[in-house]
Protein backbone atom coordinates (compact mmCIF):
# COMPACT_ATOMS: atom_id res chain seq x y z
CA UNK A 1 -157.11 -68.02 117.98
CA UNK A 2 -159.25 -66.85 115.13
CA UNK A 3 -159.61 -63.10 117.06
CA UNK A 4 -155.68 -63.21 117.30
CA UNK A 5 -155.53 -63.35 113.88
CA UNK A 6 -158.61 -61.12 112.75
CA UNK A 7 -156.76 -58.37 115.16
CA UNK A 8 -153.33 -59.23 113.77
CA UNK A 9 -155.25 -58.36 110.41
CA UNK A 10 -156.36 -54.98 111.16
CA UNK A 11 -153.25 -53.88 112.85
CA UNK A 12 -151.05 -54.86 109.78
CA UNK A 13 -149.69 -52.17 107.03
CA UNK A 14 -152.11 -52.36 104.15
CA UNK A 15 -149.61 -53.76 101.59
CA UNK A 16 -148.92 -56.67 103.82
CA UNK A 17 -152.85 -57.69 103.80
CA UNK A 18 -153.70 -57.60 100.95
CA UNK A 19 -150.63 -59.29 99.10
CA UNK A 20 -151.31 -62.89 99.51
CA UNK A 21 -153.50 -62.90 102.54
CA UNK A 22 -156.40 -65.78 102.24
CA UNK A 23 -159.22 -65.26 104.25
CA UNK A 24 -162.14 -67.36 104.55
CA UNK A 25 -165.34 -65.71 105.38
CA UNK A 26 -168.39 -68.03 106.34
CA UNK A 27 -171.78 -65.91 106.70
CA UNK A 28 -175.64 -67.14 106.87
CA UNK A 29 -175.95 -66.29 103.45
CA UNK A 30 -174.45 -64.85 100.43
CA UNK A 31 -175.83 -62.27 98.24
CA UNK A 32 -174.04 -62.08 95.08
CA UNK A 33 -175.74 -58.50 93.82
CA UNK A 34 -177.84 -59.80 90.98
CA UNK A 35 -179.68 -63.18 92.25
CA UNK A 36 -183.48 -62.74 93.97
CA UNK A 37 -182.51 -64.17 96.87
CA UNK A 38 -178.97 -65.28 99.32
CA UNK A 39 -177.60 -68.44 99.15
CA UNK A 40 -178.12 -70.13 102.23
CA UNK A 41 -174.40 -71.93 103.30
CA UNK A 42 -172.56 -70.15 100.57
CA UNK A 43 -169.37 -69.26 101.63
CA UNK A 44 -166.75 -66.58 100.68
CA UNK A 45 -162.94 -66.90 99.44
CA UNK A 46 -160.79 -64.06 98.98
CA UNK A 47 -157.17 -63.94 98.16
CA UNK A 48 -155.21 -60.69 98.57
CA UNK A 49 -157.86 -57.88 97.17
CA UNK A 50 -159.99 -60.41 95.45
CA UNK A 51 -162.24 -62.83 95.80
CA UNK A 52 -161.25 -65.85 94.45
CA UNK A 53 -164.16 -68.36 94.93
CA UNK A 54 -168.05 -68.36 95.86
CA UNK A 55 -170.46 -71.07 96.60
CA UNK A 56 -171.02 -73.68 98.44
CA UNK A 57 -168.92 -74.50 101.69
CA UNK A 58 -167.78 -78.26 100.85
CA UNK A 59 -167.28 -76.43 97.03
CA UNK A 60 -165.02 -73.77 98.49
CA UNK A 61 -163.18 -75.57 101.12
CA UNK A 62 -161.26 -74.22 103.79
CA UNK A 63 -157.27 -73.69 101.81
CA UNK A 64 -154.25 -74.39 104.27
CA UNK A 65 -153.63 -71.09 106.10
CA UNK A 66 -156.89 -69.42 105.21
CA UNK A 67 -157.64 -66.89 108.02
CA UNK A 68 -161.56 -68.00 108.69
CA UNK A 69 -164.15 -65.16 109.79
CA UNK A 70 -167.25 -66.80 111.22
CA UNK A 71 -170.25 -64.12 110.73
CA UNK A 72 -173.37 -66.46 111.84
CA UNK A 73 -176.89 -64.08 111.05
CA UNK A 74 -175.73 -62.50 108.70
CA UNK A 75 -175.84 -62.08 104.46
CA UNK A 76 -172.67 -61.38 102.97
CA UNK A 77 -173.24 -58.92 100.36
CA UNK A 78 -171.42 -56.99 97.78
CA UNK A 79 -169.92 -53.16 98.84
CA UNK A 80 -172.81 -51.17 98.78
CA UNK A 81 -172.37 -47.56 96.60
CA UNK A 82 -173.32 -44.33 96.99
CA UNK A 83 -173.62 -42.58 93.77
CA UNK A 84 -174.62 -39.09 94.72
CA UNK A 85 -173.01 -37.53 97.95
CA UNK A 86 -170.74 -34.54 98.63
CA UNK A 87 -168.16 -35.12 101.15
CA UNK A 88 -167.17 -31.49 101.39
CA UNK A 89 -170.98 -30.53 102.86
CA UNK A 90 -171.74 -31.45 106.40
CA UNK A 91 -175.81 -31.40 107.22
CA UNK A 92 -177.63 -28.00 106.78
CA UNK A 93 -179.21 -28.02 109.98
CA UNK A 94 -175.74 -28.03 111.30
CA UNK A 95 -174.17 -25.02 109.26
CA UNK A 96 -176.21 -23.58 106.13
CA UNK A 97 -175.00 -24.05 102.94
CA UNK A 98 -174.08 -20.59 102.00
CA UNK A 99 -171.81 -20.60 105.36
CA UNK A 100 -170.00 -23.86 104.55
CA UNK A 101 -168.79 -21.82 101.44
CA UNK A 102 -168.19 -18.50 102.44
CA UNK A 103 -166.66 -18.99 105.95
CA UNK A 104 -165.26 -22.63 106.47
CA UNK A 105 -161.45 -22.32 105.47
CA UNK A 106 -160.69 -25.02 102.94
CA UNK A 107 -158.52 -26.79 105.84
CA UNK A 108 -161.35 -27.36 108.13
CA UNK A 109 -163.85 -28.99 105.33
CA UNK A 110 -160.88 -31.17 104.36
CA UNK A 111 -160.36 -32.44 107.95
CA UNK A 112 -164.62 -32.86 108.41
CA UNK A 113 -163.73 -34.67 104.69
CA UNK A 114 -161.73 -37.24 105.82
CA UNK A 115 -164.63 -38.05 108.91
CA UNK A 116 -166.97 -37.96 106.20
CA UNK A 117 -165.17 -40.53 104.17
CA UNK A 118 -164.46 -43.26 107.11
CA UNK A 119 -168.19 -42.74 108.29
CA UNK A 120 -169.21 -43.34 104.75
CA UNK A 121 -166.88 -46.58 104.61
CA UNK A 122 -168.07 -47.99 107.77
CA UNK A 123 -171.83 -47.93 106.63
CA UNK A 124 -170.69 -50.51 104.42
CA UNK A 125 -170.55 -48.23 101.40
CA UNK A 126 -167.11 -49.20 99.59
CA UNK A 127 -167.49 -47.28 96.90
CA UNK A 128 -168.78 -43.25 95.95
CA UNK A 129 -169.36 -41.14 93.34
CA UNK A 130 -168.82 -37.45 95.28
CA UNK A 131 -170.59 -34.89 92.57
CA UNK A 132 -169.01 -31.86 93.46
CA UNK A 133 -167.16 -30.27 96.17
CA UNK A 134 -168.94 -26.89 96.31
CA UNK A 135 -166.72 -23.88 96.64
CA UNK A 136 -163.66 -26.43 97.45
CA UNK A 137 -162.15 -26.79 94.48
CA UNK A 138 -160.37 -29.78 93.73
CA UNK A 139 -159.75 -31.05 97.18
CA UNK A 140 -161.81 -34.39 96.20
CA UNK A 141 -158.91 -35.50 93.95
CA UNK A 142 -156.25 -35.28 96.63
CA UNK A 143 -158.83 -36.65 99.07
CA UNK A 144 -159.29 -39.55 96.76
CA UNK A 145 -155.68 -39.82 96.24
CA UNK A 146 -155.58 -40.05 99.79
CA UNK A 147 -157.69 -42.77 100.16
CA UNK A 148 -156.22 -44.55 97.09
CA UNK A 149 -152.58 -44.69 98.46
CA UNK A 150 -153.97 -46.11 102.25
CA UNK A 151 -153.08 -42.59 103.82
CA UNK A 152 -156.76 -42.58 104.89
CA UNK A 153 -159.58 -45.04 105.27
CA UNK A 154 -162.36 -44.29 102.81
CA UNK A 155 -164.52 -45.63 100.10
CA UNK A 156 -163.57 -46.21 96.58
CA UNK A 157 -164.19 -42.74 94.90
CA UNK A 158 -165.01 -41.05 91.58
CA UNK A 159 -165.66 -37.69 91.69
CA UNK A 160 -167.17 -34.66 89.31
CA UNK A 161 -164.75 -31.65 91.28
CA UNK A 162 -165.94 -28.43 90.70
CA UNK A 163 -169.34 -28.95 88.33
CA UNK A 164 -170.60 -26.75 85.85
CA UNK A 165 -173.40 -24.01 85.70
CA UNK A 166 -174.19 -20.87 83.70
CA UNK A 167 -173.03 -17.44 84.77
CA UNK A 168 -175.35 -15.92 87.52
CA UNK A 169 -177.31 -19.33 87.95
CA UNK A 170 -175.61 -20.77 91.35
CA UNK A 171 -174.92 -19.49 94.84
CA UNK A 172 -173.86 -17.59 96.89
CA UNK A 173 -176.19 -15.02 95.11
CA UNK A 174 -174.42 -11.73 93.77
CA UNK A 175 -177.50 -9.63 94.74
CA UNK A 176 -176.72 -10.81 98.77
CA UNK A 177 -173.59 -9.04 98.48
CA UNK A 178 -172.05 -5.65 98.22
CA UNK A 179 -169.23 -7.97 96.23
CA UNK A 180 -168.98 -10.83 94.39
CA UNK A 181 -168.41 -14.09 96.53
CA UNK A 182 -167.41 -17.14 95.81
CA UNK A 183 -169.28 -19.37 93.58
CA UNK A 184 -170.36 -23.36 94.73
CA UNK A 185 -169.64 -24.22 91.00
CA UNK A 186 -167.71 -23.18 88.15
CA UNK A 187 -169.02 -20.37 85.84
CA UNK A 188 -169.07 -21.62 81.98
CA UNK A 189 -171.04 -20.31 78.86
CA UNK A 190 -170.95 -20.53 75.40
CA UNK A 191 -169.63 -23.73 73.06
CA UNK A 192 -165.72 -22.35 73.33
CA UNK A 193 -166.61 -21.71 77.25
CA UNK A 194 -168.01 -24.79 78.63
CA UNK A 195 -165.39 -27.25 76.29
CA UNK A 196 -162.62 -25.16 77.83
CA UNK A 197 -164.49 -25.54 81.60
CA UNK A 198 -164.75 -29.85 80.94
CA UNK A 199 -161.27 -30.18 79.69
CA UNK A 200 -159.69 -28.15 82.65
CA UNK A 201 -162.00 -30.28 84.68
CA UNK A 202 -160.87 -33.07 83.25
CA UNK A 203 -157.32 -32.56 83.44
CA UNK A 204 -157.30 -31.67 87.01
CA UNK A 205 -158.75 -35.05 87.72
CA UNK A 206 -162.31 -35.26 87.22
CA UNK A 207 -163.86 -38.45 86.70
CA UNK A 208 -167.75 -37.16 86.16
CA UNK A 209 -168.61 -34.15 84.69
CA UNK A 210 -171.40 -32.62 86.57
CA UNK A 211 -173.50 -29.67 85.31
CA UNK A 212 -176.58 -28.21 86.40
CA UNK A 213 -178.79 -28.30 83.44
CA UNK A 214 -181.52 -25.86 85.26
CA UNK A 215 -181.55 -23.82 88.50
CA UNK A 216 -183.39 -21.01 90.83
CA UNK A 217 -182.22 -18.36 88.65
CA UNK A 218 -185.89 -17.03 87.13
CA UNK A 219 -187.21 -13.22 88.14
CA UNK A 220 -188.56 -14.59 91.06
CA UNK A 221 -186.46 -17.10 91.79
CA UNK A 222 -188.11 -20.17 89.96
CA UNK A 223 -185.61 -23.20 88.69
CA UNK A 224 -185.45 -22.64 85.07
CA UNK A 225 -183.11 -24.06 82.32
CA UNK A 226 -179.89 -23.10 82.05
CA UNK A 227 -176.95 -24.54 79.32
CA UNK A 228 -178.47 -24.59 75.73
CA UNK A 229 -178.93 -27.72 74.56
CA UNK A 230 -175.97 -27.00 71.63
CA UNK A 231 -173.77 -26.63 75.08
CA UNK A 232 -174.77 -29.57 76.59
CA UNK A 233 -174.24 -31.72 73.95
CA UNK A 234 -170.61 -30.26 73.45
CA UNK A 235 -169.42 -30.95 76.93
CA UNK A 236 -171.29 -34.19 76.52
CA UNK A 237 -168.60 -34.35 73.25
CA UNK A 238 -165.73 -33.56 75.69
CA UNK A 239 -166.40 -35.83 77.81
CA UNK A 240 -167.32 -39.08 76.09
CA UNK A 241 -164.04 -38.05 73.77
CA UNK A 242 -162.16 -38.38 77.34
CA UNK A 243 -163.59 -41.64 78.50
CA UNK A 244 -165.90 -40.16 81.11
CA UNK A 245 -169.60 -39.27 81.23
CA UNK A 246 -172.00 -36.24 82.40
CA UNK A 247 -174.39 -36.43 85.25
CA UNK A 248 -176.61 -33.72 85.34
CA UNK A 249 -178.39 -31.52 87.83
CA UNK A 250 -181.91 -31.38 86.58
CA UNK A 251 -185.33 -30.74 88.07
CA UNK A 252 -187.79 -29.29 85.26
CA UNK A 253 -188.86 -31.02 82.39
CA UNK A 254 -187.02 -28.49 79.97
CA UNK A 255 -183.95 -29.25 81.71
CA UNK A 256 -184.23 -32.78 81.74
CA UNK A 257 -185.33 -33.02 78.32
CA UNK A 258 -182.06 -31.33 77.16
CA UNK A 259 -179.74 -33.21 79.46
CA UNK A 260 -181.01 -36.03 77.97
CA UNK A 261 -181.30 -35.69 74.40
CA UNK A 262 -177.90 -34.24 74.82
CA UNK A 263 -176.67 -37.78 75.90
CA UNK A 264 -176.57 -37.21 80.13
CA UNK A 265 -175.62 -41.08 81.33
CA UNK A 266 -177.49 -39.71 84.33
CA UNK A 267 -180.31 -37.17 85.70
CA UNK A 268 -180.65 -35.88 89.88
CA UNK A 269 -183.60 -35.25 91.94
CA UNK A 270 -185.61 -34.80 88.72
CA UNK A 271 -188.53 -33.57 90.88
CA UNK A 272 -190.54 -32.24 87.90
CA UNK A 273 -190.27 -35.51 85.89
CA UNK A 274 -193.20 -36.19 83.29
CA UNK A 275 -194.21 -39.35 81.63
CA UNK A 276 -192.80 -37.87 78.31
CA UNK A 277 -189.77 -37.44 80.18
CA UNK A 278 -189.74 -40.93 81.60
CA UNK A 279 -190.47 -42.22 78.36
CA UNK A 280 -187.75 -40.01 76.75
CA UNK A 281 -184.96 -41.21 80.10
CA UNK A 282 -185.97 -44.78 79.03
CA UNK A 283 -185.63 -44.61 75.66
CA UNK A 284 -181.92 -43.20 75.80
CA UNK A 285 -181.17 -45.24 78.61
CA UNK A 286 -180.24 -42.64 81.31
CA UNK A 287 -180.77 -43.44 85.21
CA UNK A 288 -182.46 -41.81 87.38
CA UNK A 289 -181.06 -40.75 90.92
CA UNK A 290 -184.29 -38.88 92.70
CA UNK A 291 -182.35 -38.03 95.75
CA UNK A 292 -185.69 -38.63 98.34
CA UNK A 293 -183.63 -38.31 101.11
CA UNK A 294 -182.04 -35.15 100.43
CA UNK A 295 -186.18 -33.66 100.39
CA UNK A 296 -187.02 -35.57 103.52
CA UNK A 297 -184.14 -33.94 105.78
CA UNK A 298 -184.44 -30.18 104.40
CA UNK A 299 -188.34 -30.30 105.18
CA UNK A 300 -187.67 -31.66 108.15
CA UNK A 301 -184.52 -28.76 109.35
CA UNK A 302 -187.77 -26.41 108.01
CA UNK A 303 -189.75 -27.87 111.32
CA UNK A 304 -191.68 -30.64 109.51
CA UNK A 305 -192.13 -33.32 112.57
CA UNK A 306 -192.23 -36.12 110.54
CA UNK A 307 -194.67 -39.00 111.77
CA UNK A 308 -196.57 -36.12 113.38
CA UNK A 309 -197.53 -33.30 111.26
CA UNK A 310 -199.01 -34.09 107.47
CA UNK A 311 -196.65 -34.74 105.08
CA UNK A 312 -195.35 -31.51 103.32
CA UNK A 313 -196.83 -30.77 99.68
CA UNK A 314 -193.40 -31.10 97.99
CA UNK A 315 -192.64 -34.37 99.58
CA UNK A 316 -196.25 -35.82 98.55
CA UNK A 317 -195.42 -34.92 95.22
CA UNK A 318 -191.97 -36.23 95.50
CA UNK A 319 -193.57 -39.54 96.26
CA UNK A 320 -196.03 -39.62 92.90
CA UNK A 321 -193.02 -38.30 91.20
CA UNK A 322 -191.07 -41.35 92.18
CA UNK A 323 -194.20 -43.74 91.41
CA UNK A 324 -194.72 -42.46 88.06
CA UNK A 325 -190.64 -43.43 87.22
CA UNK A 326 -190.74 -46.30 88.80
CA UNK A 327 -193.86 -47.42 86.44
CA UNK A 328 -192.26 -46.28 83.50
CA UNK A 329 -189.31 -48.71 83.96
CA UNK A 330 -186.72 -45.83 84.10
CA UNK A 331 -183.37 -47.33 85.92
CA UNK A 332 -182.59 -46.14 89.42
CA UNK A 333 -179.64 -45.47 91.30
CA UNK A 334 -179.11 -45.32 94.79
CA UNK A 335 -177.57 -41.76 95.62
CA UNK A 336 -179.06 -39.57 98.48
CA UNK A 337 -176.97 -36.47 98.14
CA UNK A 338 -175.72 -37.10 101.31
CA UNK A 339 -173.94 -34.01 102.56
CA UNK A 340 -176.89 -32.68 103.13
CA UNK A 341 -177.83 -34.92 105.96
CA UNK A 342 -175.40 -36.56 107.76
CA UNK A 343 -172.41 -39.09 106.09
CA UNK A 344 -173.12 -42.57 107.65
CA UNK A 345 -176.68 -42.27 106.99
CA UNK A 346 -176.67 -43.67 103.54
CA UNK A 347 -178.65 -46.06 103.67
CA UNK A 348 -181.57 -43.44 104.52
CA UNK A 349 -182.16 -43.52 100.65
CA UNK A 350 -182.46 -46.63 100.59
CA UNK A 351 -185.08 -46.89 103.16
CA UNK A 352 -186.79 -44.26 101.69
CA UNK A 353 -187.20 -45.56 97.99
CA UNK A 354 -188.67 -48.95 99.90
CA UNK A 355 -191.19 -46.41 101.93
CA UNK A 356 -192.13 -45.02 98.08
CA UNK A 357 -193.13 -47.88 96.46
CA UNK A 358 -189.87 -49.85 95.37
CA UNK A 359 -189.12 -53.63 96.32
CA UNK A 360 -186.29 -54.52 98.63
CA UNK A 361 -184.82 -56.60 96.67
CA UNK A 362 -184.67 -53.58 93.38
CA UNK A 363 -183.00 -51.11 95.80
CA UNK A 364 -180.58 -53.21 97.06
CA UNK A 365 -180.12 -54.35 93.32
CA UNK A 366 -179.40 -50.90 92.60
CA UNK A 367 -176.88 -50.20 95.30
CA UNK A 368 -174.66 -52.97 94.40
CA UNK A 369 -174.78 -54.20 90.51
CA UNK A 370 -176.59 -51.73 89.29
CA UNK A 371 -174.83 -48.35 90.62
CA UNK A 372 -171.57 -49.98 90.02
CA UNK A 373 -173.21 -50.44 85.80
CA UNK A 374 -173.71 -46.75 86.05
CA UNK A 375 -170.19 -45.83 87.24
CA UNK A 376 -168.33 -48.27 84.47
CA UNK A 377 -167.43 -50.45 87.66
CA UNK A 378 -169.47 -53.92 87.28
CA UNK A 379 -166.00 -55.87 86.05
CA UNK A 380 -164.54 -54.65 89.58
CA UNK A 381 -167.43 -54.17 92.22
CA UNK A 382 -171.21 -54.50 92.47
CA UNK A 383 -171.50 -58.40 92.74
CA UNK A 384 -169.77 -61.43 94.76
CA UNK A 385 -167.91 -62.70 91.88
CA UNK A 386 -164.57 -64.64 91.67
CA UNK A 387 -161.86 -62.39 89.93
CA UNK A 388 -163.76 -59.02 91.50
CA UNK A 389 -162.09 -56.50 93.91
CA UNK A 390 -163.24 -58.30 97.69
CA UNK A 391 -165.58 -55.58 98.52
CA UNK A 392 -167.98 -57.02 100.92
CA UNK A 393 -170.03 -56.52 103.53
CA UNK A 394 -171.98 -58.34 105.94
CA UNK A 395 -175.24 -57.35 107.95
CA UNK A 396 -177.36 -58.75 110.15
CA UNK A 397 -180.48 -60.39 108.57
CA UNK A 398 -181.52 -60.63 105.39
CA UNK A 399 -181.37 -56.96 103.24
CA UNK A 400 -183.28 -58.47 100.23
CA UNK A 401 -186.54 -58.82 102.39
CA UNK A 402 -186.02 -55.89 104.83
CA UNK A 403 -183.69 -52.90 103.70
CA UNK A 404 -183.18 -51.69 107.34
CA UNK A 405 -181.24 -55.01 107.49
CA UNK A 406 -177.95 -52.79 105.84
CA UNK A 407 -177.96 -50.62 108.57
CA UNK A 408 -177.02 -53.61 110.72
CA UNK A 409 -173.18 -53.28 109.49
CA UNK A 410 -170.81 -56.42 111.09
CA UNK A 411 -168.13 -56.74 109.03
CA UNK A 412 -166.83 -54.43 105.87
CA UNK A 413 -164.09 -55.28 104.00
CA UNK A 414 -162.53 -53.09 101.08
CA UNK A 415 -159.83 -54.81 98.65
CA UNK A 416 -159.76 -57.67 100.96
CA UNK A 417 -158.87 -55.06 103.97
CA UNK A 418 -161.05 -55.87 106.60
CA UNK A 419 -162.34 -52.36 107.50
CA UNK A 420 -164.50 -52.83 110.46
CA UNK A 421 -165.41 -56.19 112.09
């Protein structure tokens, strides 16, 4: 009887589940996104698209006409989040970056979009923060419109559109090209320039600002800085004056020292990272997102057999990199920049930080409650909390001892939608 319903459920319009649908959902455990450990026996109440209570099962109850889901093995566990993907990229080894821009009609890497988005929901990753579409313009918004009106299954998303770089920084490279192609970023400079770029940004829907604070634009190609400080700290201005914040691209410690003095709420890949800069990232309270997964899968499409051969130089020092953060107490994020391996495989980042040096428990900390701090979410996602949005999902075994445990996806459940069971 209890499949009839759960099928009933899934088959329904989404206004008519979520309304005043109860559902009772009785896991192994429940993780609430913030304890140091699942509560054996807990058990889960939702009503319409949130949950309404969380504890113990004789504390809970079982309400007249509460639909019950039995998930026995498993820990219930808020919607994980992915705070630095790009749902417009599919992986390089599949189509090079410079030929995702240049050749895929806007059309086609909206339709791969949508894939990428239900993939991305299914992993049990309810919510996003997309940082960028490169060279597709503002098709995030309506993608997240999309997704927002139930046209289209897909995570929760905020998104940073077009980004922001200097003139002659980005790619495709002028110098490949007898004219000048289209750019994976937007082209600002100057105070007047880059205000003018954040607003337009911001008025065409942009819930991030993203700029890349240094790039491979030296004589030989070397990632140096790129908006003066004085710029960053005016889109910075723009921004905050808007309600929104500035993630920033940054790799060297120039860079990253600007981004962050400039008021960045957060830095990426930040391969370069010193202890001063640590120290500095700390002290102004900016996360860090170090992207290891992003590394792992471009060395490997450039024949590294991982497991097999050494491990790369740039990965090694990716690893101390990492270490030396960690140590210095700098907050993480979870965010792979997924796009450039495939969408699905979130939780490869995950895995990955574990494999570096960080606990479990802290990653999966990170995905949940703390990711959903850095996108202004945690009074509508990141924890199992009566009054939040019912974002939860449940995997086999216990994540907060082994991470691989979130790749063993049973049940996800968005806004009290159950997604995939």
């Amino acid at each position: 009887m209890r499949l009839l319903i759960l099928l009933g459920m899934l088959a329904a319009p989404l206004a008519a589940q979520t309304r005043d649908t109860l559902v009772l959902l009785k896991p192994a455990a429940v993780w609430d996104g913030v304890s140091d450990a699942p509560a054996a026996g807990w058990t889960v109440l939702v009503r319409g698209d949130r949950i309404a209570a969380v504890g113990p099962e004789a504390q809970v109850g079982a309400p007249k006409g509460a639909t019950v889901i039995d998930l026995p093995g498993t820990t219930l566990i808020p919607g994980m989040i992915e705070a630095h993907t790009h749902l417009f990229l599919h992986p390089y080894n599949e189509t090079a970056w410079n030929d995702q821009v240049l050749r895929e009609p806007l059309a086609l890497r909206t339709a791969r979009a949508v894939n990428h988005a239900r993939a991305t929901l299914m992993a049990g990753f309810t919510s996003i923060r997309d940082l960028g579409t490169e060279g597709a313009g503002y098709a995030d918004v309506g993608l997240k419109q999309a997704i927002d009106q139930g046209i289209i299954p897909g995570p929760r998303m905020q998104v940073a559109t077009r980004a922001m770089l200097v003139t002659g920084s980005y790619a495709p490279k002028r110098t490949d090209f007898a004219f000048d192609p289209p750019q994976g970023a937007e082209e600002a400079d100057g105070i007047d320039g880059v205000m003018h770029v954040a607003r337009d940004q911001i008025a065409h829907g942009a819930d991030w600002v993203k700029v890349y604070a240094d790039y491979r634009w030296g004589p030989r190609g070397e990632t140096m800085p790129t908006f003066t400080e004085a710029e960053l700290r005016a889109i910075v201005e723009v921004a905050k004056s808007s309600g929104r914040a500035v993630v920033a691209h940054a790799s060297t410690p120039e860079g990253m020292r600007r981004a962050i003095v400039a008021g960045v709420e957060s830095i990426e890949h930040g391969d370069g990272g010193t202890d001063e800069t640590w120290r500095l990232m700390k002290e102004h309270n900016v996360t860090f997102c170090p992207t290891l997964a992003a590394g792992d899968a471009t060395r490997q499409y450039a024949g590294w057999k991982k497991g097999v051969d050494p491990e790369p130089a740039s990965i090694t020092a990716k690893r101390a990199s990492f270490k030396t953060a960690l140590a210095a107490g700098v907050t993480m994020c979870v965010g792979g920049d997924v796009g450039v391996y495939a969408h699905g495989d979130d939780a490869r980042e995950m895995e990955l930080m574990v494999d570096y040096g960080m606990a479990p428990l802290a990653v999966l900390k990170a995905a949940t409650s703390g990711n959903a701090k850095l996108l202004h979410s945690e009074s509508r996602v990141g924890r199992v909390a009566p009054g939040l949005l019912a974002d939860l999902v449940a995997v086999q075994g216990d994540p907060t001892r082994d991470i691989h445990a979130v790749r063993a996806v049973r049940m996800v459940m968005k806004g009290g939608v159950v997604e995939r069971r």
